[in-house]
N, C-alpha and C. Protein backbone atom coordinates (compact mmCIF):
# COMPACT_ATOMS: atom_id res chain seq x y z
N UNK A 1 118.14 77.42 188.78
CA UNK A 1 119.06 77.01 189.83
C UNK A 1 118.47 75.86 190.65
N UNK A 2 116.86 75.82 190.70
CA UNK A 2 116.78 75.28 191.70
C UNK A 2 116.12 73.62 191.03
N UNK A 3 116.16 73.62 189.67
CA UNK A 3 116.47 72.08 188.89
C UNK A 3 117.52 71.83 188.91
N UNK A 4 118.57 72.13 188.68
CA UNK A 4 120.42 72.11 188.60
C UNK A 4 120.26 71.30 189.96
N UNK A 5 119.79 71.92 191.25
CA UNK A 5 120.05 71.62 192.62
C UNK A 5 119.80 70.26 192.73
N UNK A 6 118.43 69.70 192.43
CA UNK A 6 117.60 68.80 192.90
C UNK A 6 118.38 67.64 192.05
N UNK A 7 118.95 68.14 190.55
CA UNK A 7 119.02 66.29 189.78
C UNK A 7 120.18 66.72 190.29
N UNK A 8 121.30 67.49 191.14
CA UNK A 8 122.95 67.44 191.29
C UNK A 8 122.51 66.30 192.65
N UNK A 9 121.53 66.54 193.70
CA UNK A 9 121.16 65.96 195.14
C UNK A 9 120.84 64.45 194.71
N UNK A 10 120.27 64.15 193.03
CA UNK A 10 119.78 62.86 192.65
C UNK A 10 120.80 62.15 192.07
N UNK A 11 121.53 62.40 191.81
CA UNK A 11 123.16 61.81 190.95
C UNK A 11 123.89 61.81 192.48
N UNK A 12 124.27 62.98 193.35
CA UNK A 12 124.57 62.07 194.61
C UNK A 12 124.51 61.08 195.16
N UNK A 13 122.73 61.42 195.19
CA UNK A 13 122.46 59.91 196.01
C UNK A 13 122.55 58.73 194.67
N UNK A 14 122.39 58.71 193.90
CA UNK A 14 122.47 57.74 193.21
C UNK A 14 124.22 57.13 193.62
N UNK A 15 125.25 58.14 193.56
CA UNK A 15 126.51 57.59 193.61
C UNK A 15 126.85 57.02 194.91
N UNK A 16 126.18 57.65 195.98
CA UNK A 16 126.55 57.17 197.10
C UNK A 16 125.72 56.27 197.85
N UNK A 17 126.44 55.25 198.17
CA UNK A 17 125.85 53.72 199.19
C UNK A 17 125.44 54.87 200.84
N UNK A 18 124.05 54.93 200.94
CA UNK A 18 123.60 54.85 202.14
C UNK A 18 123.87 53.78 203.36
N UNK A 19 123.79 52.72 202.78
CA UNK A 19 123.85 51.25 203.42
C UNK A 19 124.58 51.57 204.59
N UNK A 20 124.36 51.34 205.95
CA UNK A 20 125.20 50.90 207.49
C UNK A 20 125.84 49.46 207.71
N UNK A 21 126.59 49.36 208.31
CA UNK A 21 126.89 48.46 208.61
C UNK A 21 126.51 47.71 209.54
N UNK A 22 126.53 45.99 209.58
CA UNK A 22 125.63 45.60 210.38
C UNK A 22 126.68 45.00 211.44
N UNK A 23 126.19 45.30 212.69
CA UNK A 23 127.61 43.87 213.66
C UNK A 23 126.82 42.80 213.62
N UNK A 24 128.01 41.58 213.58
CA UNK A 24 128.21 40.10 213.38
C UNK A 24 128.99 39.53 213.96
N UNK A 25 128.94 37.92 213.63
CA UNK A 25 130.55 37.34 214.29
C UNK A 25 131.40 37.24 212.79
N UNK A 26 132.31 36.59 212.52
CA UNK A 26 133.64 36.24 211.72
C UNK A 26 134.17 35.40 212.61
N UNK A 27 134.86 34.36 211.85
CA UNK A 27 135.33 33.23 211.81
C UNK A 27 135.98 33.13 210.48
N UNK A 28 137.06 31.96 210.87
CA UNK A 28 137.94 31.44 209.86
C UNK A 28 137.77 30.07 208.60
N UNK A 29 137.76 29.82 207.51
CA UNK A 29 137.78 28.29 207.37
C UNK A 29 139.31 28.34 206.14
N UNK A 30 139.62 26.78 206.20
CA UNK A 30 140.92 26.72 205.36
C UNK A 30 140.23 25.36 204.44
N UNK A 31 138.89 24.66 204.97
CA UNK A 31 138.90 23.32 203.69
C UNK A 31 137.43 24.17 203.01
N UNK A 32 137.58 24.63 201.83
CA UNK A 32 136.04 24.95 200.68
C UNK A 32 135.41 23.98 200.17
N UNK A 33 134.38 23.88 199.97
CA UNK A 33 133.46 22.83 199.80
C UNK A 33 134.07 22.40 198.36
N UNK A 34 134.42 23.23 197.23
CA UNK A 34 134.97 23.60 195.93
C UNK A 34 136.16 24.20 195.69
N UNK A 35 137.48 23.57 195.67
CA UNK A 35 138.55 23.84 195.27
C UNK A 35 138.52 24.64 194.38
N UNK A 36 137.97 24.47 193.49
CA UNK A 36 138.06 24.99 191.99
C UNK A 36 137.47 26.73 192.61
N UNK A 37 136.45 26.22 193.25
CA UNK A 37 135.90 27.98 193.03
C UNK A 37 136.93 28.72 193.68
N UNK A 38 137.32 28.27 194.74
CA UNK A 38 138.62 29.02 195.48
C UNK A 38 139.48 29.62 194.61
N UNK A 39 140.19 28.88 194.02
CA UNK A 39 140.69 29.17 192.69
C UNK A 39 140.10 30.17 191.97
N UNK A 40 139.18 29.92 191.43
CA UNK A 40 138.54 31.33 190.50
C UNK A 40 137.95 32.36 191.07
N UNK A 41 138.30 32.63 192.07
CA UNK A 41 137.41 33.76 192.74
C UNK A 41 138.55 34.39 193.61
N UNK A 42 139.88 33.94 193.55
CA UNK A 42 140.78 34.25 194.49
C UNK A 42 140.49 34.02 196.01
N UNK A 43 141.30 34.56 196.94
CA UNK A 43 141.60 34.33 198.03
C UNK A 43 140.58 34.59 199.03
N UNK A 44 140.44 36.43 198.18
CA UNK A 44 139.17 37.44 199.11
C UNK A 44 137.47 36.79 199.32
N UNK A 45 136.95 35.63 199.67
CA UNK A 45 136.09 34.92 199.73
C UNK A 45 135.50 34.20 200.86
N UNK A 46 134.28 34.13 201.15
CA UNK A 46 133.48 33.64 202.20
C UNK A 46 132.71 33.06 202.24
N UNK A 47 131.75 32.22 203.17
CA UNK A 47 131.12 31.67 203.50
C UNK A 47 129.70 32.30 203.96
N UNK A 48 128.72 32.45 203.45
CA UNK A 48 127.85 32.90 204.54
C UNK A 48 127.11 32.06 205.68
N UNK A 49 127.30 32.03 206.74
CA UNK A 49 126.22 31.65 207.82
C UNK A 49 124.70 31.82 207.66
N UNK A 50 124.32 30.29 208.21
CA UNK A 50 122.45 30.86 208.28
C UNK A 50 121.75 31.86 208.60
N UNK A 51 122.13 33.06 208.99
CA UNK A 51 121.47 33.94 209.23
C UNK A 51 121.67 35.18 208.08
N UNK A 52 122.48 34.90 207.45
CA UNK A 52 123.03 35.56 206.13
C UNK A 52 122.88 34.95 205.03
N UNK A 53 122.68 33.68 205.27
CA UNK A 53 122.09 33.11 203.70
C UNK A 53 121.38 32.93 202.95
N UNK A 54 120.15 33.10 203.66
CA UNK A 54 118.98 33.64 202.96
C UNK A 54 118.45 32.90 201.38
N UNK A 55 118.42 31.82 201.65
CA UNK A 55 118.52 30.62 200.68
C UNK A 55 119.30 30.84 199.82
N UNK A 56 120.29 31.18 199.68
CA UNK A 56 121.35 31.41 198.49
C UNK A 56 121.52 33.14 197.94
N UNK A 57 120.39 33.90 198.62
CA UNK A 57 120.32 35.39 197.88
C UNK A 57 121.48 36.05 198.10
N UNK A 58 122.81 35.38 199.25
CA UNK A 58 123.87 36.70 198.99
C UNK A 58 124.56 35.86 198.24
N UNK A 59 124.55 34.41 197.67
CA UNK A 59 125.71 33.96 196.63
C UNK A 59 126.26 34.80 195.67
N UNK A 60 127.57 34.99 196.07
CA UNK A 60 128.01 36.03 194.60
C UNK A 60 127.67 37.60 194.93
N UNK A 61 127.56 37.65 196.21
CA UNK A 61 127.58 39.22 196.58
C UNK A 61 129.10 39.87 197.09
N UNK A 62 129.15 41.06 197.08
CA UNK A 62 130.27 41.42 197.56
C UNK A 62 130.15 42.56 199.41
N UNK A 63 131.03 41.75 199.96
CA UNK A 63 130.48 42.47 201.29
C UNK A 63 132.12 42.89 202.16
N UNK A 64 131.69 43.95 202.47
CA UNK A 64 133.03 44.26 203.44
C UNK A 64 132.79 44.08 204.45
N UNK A 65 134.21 44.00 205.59
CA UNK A 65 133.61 43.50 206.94
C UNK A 65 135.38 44.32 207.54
N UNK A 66 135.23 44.23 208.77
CA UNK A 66 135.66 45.23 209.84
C UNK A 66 135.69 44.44 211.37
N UNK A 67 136.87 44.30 211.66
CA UNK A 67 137.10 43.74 212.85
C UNK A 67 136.56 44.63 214.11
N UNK A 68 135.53 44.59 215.09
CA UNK A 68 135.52 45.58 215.87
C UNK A 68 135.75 45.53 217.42
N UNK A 69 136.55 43.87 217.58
CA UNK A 69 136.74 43.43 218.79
C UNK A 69 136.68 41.86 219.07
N UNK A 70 137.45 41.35 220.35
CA UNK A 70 137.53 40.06 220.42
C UNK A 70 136.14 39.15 221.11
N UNK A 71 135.97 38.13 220.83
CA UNK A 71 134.77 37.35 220.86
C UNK A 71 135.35 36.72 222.29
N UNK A 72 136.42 36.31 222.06
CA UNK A 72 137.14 35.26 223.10
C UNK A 72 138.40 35.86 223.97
N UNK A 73 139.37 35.59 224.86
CA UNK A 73 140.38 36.21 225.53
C UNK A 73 141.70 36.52 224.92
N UNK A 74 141.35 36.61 223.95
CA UNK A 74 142.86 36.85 223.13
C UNK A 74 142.54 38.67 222.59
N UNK A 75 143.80 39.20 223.25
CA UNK A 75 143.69 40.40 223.44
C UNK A 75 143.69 41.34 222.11
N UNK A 76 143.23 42.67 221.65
CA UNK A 76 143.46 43.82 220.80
C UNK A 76 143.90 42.62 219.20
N UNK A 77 142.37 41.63 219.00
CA UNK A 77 142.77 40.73 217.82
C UNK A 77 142.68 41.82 216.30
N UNK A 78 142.50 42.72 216.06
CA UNK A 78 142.05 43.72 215.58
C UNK A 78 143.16 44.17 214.44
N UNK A 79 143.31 44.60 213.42
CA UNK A 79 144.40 44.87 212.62
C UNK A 79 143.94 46.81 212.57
N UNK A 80 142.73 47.23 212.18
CA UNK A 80 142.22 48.32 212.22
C UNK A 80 142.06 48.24 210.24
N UNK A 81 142.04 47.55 209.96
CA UNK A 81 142.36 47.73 208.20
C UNK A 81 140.27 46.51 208.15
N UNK A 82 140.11 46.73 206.58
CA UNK A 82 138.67 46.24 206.29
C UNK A 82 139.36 45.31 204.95
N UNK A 83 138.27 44.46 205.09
CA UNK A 83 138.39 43.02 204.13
C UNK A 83 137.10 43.23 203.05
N UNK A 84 137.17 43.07 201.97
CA UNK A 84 135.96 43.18 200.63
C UNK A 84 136.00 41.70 200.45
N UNK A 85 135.11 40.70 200.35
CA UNK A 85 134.84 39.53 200.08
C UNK A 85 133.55 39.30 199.36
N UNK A 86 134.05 37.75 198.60
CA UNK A 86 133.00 37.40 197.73
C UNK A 86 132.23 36.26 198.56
N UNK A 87 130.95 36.48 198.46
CA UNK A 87 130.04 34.97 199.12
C UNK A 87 130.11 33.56 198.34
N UNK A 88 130.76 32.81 198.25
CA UNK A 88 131.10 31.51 197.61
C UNK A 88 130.15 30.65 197.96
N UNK A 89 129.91 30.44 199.01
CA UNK A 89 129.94 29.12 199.98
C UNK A 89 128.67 29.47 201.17
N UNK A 90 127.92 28.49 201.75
CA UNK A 90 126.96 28.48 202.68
C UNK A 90 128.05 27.42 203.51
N UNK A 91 127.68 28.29 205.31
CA UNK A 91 128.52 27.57 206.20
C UNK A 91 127.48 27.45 206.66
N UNK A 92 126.18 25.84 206.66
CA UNK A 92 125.07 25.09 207.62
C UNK A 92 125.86 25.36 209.01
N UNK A 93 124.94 25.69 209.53
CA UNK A 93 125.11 25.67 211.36
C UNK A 93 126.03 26.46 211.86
N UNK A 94 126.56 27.26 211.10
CA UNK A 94 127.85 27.82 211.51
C UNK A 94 127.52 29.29 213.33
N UNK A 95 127.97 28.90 213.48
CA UNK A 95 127.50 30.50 214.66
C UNK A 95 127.98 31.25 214.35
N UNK A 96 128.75 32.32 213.09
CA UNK A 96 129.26 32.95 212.72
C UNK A 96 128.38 33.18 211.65
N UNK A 97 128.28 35.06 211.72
CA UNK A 97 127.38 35.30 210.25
C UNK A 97 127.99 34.90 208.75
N UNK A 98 129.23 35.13 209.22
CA UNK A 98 130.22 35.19 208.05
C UNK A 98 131.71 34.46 208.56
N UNK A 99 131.67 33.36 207.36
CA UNK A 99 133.29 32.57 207.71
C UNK A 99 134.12 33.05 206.67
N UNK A 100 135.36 33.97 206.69
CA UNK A 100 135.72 33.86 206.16
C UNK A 100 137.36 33.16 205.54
N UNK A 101 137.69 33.09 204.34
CA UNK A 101 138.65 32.48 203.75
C UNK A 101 140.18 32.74 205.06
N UNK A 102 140.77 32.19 205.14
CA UNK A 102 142.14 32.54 206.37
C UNK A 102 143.17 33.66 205.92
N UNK A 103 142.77 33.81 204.55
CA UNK A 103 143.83 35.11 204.08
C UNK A 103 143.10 36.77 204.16
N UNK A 104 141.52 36.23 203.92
CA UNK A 104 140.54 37.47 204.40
C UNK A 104 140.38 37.89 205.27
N UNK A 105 140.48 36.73 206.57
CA UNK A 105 140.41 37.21 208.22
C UNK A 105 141.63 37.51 208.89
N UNK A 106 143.02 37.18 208.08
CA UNK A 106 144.16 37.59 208.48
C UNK A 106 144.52 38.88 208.27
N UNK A 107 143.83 39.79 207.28
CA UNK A 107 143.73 41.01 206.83
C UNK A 107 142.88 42.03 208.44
N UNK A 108 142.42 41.10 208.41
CA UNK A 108 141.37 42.00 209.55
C UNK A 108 141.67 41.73 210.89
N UNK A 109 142.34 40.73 211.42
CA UNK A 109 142.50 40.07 212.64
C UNK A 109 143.11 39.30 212.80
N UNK A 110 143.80 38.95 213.92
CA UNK A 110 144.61 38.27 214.65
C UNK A 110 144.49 36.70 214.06
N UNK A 111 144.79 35.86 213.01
CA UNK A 111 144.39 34.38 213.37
C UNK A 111 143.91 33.69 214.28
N UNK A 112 145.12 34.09 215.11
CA UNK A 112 145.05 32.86 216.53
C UNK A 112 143.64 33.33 217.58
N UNK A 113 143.26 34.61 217.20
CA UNK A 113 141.81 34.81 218.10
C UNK A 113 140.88 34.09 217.27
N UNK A 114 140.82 33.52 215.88
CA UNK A 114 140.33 32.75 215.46
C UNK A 114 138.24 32.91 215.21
N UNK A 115 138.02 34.03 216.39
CA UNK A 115 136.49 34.10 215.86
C UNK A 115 136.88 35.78 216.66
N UNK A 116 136.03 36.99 215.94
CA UNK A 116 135.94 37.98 216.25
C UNK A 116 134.27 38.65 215.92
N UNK A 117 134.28 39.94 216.81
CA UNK A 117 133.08 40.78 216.26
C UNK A 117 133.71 41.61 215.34
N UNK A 118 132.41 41.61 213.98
CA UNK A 118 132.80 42.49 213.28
C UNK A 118 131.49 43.43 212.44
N UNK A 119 131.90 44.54 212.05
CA UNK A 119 130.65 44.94 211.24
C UNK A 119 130.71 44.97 209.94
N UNK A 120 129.89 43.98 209.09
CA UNK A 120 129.47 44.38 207.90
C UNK A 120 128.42 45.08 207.20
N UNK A 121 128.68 44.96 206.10
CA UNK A 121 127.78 45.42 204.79
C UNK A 121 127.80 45.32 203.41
N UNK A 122 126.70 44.62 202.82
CA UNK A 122 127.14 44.18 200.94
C UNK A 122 126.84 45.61 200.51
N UNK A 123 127.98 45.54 199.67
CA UNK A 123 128.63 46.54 198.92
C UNK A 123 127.28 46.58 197.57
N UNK A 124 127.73 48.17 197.28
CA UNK A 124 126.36 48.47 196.34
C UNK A 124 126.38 47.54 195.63
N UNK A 125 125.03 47.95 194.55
CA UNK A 125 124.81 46.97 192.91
C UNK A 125 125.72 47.46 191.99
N UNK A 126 126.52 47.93 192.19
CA UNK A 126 127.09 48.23 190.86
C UNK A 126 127.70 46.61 189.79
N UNK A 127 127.31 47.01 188.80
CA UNK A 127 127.97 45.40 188.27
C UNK A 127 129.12 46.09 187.39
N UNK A 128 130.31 45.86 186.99
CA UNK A 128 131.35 46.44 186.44
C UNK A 128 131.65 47.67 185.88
N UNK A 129 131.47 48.50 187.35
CA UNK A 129 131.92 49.50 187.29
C UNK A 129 130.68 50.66 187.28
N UNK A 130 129.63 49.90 186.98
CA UNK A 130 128.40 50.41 186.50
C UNK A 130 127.19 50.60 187.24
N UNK A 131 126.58 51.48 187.30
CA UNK A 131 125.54 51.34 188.60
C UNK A 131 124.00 52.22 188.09
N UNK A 132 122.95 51.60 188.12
CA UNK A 132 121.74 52.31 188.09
C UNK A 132 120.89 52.82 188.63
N UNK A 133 120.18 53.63 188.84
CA UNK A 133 119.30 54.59 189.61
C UNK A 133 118.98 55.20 189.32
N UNK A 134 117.41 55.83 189.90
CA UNK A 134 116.90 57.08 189.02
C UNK A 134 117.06 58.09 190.07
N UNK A 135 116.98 59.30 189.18
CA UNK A 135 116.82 60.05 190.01
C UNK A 135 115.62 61.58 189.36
N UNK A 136 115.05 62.64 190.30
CA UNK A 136 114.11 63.24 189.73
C UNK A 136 114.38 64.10 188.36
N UNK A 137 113.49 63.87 187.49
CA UNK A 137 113.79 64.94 186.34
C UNK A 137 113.29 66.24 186.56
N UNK A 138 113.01 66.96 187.37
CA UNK A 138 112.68 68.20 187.36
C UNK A 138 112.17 68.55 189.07
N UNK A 139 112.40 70.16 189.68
CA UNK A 139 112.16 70.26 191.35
C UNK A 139 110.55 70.02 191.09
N UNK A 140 109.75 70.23 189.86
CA UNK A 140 108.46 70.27 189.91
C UNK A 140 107.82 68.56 189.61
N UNK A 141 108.14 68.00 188.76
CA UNK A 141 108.02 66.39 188.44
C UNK A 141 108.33 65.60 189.34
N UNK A 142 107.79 64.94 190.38
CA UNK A 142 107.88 64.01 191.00
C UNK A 142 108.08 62.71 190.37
N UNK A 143 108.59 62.48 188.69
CA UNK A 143 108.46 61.32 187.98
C UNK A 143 109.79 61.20 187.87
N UNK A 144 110.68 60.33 187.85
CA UNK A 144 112.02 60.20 187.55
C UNK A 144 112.40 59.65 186.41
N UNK A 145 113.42 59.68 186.42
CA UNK A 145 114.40 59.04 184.76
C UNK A 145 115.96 58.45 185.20
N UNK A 146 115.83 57.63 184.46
CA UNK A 146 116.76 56.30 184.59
C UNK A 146 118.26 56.92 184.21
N UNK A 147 119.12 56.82 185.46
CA UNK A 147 121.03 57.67 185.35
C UNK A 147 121.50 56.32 185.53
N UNK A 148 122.22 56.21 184.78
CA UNK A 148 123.44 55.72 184.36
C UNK A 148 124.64 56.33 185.21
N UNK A 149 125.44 55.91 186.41
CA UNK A 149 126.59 55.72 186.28
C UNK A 149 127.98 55.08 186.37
N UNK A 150 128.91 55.60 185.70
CA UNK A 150 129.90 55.13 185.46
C UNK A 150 131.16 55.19 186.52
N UNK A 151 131.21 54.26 187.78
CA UNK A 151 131.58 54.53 188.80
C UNK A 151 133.22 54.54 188.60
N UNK A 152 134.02 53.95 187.65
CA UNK A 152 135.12 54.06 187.09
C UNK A 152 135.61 55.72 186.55
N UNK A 153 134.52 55.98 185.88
CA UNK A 153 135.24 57.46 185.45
C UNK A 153 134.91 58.66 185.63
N UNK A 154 133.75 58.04 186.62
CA UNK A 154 132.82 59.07 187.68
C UNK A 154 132.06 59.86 186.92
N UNK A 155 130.86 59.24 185.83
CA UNK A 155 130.74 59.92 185.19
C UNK A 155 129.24 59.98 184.77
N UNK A 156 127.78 60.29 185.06
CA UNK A 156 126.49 60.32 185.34
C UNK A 156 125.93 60.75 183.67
N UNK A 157 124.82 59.46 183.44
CA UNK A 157 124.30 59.39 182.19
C UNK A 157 122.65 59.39 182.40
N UNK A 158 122.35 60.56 182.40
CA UNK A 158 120.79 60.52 182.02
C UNK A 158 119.64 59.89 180.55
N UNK A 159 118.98 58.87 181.26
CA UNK A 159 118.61 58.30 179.86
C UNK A 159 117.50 58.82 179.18
C-alpha cells in the first residue's frame, strides 16, 4: 500500500503545475515587428518586456495572464476571464512586463484602460500534449524513473 501511495503522490506531482503566479504590468500593441509571425501564431500573442526577456529564454513560451486591477483612472478595467499567450516578440524599454497583442488584452481588460496590473505565469513544459518527469520508484529507493505523461488522455507512462 504504501509503494502504490508514494508513485500515485509522484504522477500527481508530475501532472500538476506547482508554478504561482507572478504580478506585473500589461499593456497593449497593434504594429508587430513581423507580420508574418502574427499570422502564424494567431492572435493569442505577446511581447515580452525587459524584465521578462531574459535574452530571448521566454521566446516561444506559453504564459497566462489575469487582469487584477487598473494601473491608471479608468475604473473596474477588468473582464474577470484569463488570456494564454505565445511570446513572439521582445518589447526594448517597454515598462510593461508583458505587451500584449489588442485581441489578448481585450479578453482580459478594458482597451481604453490601455495598461493594467496583472498576474502571470508560463505555463508547464509540456510539448504536445506531452509532459516529463520523474517520479520515485519505490517508498524505500530514493532513485527515480522517468513518467511519461500524456496530458491529452490523462494517461501516466513509467519508463
Amino acid at each position: 500500500m504504501g509503494k502504490t501511495s508514494l508513485i500515485f503522490v509522484g504522477i500527481v506531482a508530475c501532472l500538476v503545475s506547482i508554478a504561482s503566479a507572478t504580478p506585473g504590468i500589461a499593456t497593449f500593441y497593434t504594429s508587430f515587428f513581423c507580420m508574418l509571425r502574427k499570422r502564424a501564431e494567431g492572435n493569442m500573442i505577446s511581447a515580452a518586456g525587459d524584465a521578462l526577456w531574459n535574452n530571448g529564454a521566454v521566446c516561444g513560451k506559453m504564459f497566462t495572464g489575469t487582469c487584477t486591477g487598473p494601473r491608471n483612472p479608468v475604473p473596474h478595467p477588468c473582464t474577470g476571464k484569463s488570456v494564454k499567450v505565445k511570446i513572439v516578440d521582445h518589447c526594448p524599454g517597454c515598462s510593461s512586463t508583458i505587451d500584449l497583442s489588442r485581441e489578448a488584452f481585450a479578453l482580459i481588460a478594458n482597451p481604453v484602460s490601455g495598461i493594467i496590473n496583472i498576474d502571470y505565469k508560463q505555463l508547464s513544459g509540456a510539448i504536445g500534449g506531452v509532459k516529463l518527469c520523474f517520479v520515485p520508484r519505490s517508498q524505500n529507493d530514493m532513485a527515480n524513473t522517468l513518467a511519461i505523461a500524456d496530458m491529452k488522455r490523462r494517461e501516466v507512462f513509467k519508463a
